[in-house]
Protein backbone atom coordinates (compact mmCIF):
# COMPACT_ATOMS: atom_id res chain seq x y z
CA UNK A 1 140.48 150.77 83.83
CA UNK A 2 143.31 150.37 85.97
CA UNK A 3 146.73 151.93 84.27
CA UNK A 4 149.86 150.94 84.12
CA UNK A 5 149.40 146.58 83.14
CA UNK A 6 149.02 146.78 79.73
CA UNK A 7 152.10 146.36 77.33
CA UNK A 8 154.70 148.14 76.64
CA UNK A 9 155.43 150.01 73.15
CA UNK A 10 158.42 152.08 71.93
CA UNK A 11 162.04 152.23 72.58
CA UNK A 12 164.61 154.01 74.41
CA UNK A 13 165.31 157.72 73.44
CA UNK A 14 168.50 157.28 71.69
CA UNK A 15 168.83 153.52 71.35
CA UNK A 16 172.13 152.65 70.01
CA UNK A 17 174.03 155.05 71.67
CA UNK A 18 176.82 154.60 74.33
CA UNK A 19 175.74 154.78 78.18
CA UNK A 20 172.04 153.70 76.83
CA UNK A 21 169.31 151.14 76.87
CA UNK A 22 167.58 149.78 74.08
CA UNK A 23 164.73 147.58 73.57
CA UNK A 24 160.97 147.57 74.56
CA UNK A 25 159.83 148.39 77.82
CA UNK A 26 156.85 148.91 80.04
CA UNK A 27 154.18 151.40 80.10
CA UNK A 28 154.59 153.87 83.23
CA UNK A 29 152.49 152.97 86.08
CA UNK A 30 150.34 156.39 87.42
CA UNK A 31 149.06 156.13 90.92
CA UNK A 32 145.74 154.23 90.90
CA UNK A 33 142.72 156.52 91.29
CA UNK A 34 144.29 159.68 90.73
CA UNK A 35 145.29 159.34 86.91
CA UNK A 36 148.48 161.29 88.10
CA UNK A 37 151.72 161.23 90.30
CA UNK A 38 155.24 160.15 89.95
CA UNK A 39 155.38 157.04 87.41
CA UNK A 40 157.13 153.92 88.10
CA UNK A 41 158.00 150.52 86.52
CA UNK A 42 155.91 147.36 87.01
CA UNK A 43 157.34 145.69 90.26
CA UNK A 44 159.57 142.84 88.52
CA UNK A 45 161.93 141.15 91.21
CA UNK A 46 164.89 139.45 90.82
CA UNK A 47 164.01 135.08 91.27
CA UNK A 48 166.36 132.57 92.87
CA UNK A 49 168.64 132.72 90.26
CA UNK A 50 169.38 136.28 90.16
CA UNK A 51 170.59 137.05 93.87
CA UNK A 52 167.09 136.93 95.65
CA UNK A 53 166.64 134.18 98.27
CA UNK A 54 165.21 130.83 96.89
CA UNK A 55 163.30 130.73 100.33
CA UNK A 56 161.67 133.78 100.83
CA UNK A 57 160.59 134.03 96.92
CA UNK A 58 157.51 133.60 95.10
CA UNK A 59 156.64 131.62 91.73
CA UNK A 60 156.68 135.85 90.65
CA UNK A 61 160.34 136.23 91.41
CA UNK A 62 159.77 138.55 94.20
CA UNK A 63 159.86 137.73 97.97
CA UNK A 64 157.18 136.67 100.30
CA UNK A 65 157.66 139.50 102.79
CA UNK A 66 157.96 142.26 100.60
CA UNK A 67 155.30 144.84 100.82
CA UNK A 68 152.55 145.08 98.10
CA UNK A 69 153.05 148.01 95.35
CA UNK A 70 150.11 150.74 94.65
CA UNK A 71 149.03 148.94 91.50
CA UNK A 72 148.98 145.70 93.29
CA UNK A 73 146.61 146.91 95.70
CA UNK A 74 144.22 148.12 93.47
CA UNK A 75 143.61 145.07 91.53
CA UNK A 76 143.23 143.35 94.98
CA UNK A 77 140.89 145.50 95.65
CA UNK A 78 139.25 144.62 92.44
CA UNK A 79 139.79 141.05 92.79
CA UNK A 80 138.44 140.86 95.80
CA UNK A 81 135.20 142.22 95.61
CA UNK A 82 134.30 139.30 93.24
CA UNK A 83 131.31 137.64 94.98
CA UNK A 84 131.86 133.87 95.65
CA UNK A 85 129.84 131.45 93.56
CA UNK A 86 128.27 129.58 96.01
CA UNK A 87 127.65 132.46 98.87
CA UNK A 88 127.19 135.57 96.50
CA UNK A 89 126.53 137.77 99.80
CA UNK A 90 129.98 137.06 99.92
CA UNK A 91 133.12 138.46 98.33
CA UNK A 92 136.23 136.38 97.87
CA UNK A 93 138.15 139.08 99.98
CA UNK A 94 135.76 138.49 102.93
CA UNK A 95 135.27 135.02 102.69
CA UNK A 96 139.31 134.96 102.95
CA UNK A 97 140.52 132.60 100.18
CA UNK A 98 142.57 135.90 97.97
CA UNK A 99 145.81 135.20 99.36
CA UNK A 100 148.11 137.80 97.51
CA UNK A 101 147.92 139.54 93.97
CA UNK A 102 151.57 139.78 92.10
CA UNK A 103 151.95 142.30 89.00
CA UNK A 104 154.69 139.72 87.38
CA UNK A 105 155.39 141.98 84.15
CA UNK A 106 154.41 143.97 81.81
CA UNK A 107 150.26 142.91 81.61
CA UNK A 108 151.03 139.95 83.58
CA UNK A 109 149.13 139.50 86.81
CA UNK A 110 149.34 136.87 88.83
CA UNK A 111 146.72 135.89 91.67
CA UNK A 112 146.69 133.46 94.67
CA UNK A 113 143.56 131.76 95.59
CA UNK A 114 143.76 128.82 98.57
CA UNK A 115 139.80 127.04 98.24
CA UNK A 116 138.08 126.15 101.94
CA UNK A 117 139.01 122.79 101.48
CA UNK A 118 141.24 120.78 99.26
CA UNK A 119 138.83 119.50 96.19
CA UNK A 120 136.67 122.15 96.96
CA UNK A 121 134.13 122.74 93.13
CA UNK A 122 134.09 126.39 93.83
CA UNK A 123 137.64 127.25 92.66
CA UNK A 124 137.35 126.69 89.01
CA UNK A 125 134.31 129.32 89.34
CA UNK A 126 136.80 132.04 90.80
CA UNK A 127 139.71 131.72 89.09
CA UNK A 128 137.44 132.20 86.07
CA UNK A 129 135.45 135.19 87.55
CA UNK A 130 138.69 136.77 89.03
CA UNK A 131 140.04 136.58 85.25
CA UNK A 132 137.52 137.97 83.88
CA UNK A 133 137.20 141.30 86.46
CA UNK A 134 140.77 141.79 86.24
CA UNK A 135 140.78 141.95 81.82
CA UNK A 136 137.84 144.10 82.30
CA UNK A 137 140.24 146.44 83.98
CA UNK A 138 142.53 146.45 81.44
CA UNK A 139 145.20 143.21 82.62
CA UNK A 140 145.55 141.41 79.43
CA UNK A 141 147.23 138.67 80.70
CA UNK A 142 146.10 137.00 84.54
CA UNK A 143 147.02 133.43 85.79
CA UNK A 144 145.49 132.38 89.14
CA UNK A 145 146.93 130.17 90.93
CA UNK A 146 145.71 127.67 93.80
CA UNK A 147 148.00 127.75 97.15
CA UNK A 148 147.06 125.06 99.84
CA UNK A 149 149.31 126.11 102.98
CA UNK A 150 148.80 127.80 105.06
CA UNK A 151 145.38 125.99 104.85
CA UNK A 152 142.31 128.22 104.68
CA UNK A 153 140.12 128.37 108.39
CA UNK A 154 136.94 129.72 108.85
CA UNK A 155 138.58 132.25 110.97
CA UNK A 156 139.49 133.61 107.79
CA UNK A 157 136.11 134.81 107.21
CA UNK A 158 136.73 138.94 108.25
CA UNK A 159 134.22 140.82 110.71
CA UNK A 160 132.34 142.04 107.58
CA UNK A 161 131.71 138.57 106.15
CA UNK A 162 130.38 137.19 109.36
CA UNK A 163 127.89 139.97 109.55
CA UNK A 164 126.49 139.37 106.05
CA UNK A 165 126.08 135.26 106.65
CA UNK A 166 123.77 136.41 109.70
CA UNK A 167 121.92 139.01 108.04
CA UNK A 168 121.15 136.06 104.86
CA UNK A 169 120.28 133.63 107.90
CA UNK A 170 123.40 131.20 107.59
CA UNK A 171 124.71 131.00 111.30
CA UNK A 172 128.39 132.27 110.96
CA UNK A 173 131.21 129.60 112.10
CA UNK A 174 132.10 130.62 115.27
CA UNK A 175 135.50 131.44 116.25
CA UNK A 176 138.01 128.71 116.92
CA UNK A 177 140.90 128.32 119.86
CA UNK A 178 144.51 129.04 119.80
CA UNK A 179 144.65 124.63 119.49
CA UNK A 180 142.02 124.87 116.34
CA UNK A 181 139.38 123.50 118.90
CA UNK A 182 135.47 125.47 118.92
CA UNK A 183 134.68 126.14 122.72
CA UNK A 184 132.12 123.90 123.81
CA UNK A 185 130.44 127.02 125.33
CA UNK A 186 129.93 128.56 122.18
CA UNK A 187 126.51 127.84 121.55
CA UNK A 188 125.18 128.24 117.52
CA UNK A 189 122.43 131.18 117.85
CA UNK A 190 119.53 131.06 115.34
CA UNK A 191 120.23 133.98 112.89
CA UNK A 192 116.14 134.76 113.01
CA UNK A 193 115.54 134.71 116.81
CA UNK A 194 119.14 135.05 118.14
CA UNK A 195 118.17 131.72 120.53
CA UNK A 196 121.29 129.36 121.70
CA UNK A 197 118.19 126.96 121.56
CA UNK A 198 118.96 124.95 118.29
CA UNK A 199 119.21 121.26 117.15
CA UNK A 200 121.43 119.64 114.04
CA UNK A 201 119.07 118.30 111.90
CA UNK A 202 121.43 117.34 109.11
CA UNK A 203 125.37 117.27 108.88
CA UNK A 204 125.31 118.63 105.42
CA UNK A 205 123.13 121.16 103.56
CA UNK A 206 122.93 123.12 100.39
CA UNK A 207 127.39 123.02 100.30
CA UNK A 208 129.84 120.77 101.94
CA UNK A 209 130.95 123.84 104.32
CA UNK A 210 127.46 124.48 105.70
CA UNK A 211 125.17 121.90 107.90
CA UNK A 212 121.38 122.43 108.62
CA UNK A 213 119.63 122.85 111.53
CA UNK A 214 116.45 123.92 113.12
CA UNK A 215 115.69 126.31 116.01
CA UNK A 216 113.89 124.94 119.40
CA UNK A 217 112.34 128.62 119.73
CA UNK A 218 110.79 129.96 116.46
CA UNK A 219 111.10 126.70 114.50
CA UNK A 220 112.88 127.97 111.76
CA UNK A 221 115.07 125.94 109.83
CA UNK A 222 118.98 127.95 108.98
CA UNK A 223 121.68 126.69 107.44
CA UNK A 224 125.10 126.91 109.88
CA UNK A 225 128.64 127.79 108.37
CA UNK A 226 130.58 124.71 109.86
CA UNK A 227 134.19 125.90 111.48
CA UNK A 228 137.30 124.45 109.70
């Protein structure tokens, strides 16, 4: 369970007096893994209407550039090693759709998700899988939320992730151009043989996001991650 999301109980040592603070307030947060270290508040920013800039903020209150918090980084961590419903050898984290995670209170947690394409069925499977990891950890309260720019690319897809599509025998997309073109020279390698010898044998297979194809060398049919 990770510490320092849930709730906060109790008051202020003496509430009511001069000079003091009263009221509820949030459980300390320990450093993640270690169960120990200095403790510090949930990372609650100031929004637009409380000094911070109304273009550099998130729907959280806190600004787009500023640096994720210990806590935050854990349930990333978490979040991302969610497996995606419709590539399982997959994790959301290498597939590259987890944008950001946002500790927004006390047991509020709010996550960024941006889906391959717009429309795409898959989201509604995450954002309820990602919900569910995150209260198994202890968030009580998590709201996941869909961003669409910057769009999502299969350049996205990290090192990692391209190495477990060939190892399952999906053809990886292959890398794009600074202009969002695919190099003509890039070939499409079987994943069984490793031939540049293939041929499309349908635009669409199992998913939108992959098309099938056969190889001229072994024969085997593979499925190719199509670049977006």
């Amino acid at each position: 369970m990770v510490t320092g999301v849930g709730a906060g109980t109790g008051t202020e040592p003496g509430a009511g007096r001069p000079g003091t603070r009263s009221g509820p307030r949030a459980d300390p947060v320990t450093e993640p893994g270690t169960g120990t270290g200095p403790a510090v508040e949930p990372d609650v920013r100031p929004g637009p209407g409380a000094g911070a800039d109304p273009e550099a903020a998130t729907g959280t209150g806190r600004r787009e550039d500023a640096a994720p918090t210990a806590l935050e980084a854990e349930l990333r961590r978490i979040a991302g090693r969610v497996p995606d419903p419709e590539l399982p050898v997959l994790t959301l984290e290498e597939l590259g759709v987890l944008r950001a995670v946002h500790v927004s209170g006390a047991g509020r947690v709010q996550v960024e998700l941006t889906p391959t394409y717009t429309g795409c069925p898959a989201i509604g499977a995450m954002s309820s899988d990602i919900e569910r990891a995150l209260r198994e950890h202890g968030v009580p309260e998590v709201t996941v939320v869909t961003v669409l720019a910057p769009a999502w690319s299969t350049d996205d897809i990290s090192a990692e992730g391209r190495r477990k599509l060939a190892e399952s025998g999906i053809a990886p997309p292959r890398p794009r151009g600074t202009d969002g073109a695919v190099p003509l020279t890039l070939s499409i390698r079987c994943p069984h043989c490793g031939s540049a010898g293939t041929e499309l044998l349908s635009r669409f297979s199992s998913t939108a996001c992959k098309a099938l194809r056969r190889c001229t060398a072994c024969g085997e049919p593979f499925d190719h991650f199509k670049e977006l």
